[in-house]
N, C-alpha and C. Protein backbone atom coordinates (compact mmCIF):
# COMPACT_ATOMS: atom_id res chain seq x y z
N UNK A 1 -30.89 -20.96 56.08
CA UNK A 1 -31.34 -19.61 55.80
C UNK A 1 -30.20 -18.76 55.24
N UNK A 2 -28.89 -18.80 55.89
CA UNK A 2 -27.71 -17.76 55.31
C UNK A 2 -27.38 -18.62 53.82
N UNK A 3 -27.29 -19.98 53.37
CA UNK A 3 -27.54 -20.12 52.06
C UNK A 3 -28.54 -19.75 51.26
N UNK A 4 -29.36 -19.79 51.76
CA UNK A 4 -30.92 -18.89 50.74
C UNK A 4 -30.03 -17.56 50.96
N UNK A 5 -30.16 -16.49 51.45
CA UNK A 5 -29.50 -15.23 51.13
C UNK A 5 -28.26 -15.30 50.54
N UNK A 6 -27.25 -16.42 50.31
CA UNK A 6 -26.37 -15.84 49.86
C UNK A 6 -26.69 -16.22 48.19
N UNK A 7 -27.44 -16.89 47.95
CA UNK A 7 -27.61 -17.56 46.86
C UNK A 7 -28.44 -16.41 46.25
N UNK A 8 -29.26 -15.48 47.05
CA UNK A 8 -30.00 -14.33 46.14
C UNK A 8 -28.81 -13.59 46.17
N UNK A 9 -28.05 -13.76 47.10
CA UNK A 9 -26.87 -12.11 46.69
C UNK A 9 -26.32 -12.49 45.53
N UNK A 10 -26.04 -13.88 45.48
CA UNK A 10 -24.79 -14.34 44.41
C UNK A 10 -25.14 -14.59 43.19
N UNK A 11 -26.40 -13.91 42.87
CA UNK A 11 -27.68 -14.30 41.71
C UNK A 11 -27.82 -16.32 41.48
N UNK A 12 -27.84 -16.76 42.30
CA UNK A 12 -27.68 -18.46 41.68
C UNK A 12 -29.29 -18.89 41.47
N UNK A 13 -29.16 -19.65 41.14
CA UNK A 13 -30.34 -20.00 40.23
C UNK A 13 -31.84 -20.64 41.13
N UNK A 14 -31.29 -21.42 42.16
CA UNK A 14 -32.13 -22.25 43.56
C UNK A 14 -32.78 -21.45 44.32
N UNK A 15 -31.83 -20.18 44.49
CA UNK A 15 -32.65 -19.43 45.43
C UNK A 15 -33.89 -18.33 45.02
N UNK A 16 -33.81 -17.72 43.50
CA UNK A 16 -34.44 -17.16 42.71
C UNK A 16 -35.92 -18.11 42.22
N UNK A 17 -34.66 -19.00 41.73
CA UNK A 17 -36.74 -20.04 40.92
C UNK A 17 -37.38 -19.99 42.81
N UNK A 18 -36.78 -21.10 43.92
CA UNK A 18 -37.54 -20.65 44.86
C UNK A 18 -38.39 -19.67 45.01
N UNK A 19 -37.86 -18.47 44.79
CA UNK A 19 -38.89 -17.31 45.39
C UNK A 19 -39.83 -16.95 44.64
N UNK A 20 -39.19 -17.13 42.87
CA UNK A 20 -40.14 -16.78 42.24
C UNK A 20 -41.66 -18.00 41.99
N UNK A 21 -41.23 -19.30 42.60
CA UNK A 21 -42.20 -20.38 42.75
C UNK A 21 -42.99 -19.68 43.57
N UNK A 22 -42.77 -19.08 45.15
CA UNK A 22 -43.31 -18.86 45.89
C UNK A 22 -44.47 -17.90 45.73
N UNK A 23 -44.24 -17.13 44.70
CA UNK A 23 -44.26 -15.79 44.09
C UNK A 23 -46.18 -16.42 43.42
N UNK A 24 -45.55 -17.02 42.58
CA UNK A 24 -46.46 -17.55 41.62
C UNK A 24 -47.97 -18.41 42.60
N UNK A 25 -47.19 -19.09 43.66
CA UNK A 25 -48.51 -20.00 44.56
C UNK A 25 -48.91 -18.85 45.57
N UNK A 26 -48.34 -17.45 46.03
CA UNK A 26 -49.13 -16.74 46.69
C UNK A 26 -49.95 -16.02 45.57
N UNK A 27 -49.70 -15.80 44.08
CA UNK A 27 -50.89 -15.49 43.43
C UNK A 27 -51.84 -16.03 42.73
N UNK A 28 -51.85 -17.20 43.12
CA UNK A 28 -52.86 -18.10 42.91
C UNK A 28 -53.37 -18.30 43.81
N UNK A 29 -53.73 -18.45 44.79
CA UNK A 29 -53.41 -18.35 46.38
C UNK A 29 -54.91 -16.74 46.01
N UNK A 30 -54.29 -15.83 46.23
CA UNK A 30 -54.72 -14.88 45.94
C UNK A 30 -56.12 -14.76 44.82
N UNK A 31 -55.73 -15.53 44.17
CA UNK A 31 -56.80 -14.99 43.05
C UNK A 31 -57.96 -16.24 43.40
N UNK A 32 -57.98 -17.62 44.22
CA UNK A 32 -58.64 -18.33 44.65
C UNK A 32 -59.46 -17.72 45.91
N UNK A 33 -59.00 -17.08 46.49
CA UNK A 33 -59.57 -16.69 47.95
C UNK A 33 -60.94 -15.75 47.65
N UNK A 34 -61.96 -15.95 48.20
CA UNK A 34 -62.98 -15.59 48.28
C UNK A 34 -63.18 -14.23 49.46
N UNK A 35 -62.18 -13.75 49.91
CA UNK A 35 -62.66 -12.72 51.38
C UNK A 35 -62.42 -11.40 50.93
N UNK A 36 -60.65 -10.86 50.33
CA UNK A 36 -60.59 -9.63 50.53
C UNK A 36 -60.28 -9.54 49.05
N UNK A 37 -60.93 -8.53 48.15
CA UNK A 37 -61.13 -7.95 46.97
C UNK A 37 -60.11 -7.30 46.35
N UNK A 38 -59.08 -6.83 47.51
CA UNK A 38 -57.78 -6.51 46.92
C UNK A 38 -56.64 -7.09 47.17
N UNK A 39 -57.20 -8.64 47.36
CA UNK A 39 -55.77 -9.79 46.87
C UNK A 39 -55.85 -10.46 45.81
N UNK A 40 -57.64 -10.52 45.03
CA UNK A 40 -58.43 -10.86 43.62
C UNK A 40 -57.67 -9.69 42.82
N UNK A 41 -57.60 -8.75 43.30
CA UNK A 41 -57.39 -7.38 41.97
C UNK A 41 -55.87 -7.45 41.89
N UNK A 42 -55.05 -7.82 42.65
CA UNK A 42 -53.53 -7.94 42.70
C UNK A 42 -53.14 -9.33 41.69
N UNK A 43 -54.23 -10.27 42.25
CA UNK A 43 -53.16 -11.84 41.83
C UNK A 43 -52.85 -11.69 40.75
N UNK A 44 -53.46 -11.37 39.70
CA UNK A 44 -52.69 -11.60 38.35
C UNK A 44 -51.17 -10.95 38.17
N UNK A 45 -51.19 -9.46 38.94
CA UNK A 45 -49.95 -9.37 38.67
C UNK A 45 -48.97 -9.94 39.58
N UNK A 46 -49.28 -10.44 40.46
CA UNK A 46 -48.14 -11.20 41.08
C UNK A 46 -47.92 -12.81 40.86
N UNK A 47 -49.04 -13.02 40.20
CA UNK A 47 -49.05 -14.34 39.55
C UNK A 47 -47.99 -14.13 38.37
N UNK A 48 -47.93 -12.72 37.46
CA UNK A 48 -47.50 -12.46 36.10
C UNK A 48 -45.85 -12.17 36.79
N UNK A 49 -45.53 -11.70 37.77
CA UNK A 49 -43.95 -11.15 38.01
C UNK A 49 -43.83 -12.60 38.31
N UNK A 50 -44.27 -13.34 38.99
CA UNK A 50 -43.23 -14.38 39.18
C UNK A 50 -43.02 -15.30 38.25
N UNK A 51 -44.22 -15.47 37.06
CA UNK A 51 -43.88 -16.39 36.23
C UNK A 51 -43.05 -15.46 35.51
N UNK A 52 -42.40 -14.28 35.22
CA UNK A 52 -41.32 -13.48 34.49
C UNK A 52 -39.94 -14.13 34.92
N UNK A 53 -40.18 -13.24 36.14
CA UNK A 53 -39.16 -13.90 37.10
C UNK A 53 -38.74 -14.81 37.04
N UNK A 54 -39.38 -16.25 37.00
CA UNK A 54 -38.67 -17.52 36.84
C UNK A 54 -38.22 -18.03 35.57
N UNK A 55 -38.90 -17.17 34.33
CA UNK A 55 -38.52 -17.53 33.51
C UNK A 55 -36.61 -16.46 33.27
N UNK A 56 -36.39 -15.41 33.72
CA UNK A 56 -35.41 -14.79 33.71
C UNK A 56 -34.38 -15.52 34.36
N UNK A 57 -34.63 -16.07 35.50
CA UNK A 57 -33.49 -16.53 36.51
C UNK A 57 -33.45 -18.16 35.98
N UNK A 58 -34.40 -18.95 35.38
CA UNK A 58 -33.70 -19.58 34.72
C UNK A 58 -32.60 -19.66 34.05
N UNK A 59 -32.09 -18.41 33.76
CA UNK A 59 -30.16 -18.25 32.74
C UNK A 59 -29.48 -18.08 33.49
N UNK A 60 -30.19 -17.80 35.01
CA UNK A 60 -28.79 -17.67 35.94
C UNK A 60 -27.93 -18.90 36.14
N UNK A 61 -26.59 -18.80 36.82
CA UNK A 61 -25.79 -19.91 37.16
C UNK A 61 -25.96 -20.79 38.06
N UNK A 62 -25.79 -22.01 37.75
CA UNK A 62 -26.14 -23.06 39.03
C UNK A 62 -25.46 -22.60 39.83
């Protein structure tokens, strides 16, 4: 866990795609679920920041 945080402090590249992976399967996640209407009206954009996201922190440093 203190390498996952230091790796977001230190901008490195493992700990970013991580989150922004994570990012991307809770809004899909979201936009699959059938119960609450305002995790359907959200997913796209949290589906859309994390695929940004991962594409940005891809240039970061290993």
């Amino acid at each position: 866990m203190n390498n996952f945080l230091n790796g977001l402090m230190g901008f490195r590249r493992g700990a970013w795609e991580m989150l922004a992976s994570i990012l991307i399967v809770i809004g899909v996640f979201m936009l699959m679920q059938p119960f609450a209407l305002w995790m359907f009206t959200y997913s796209f954009i949290v589906t859309l920041v994390g695929t940004v996201m991962f594409i940005v922190v891809s240039h970061f440093p290993e």
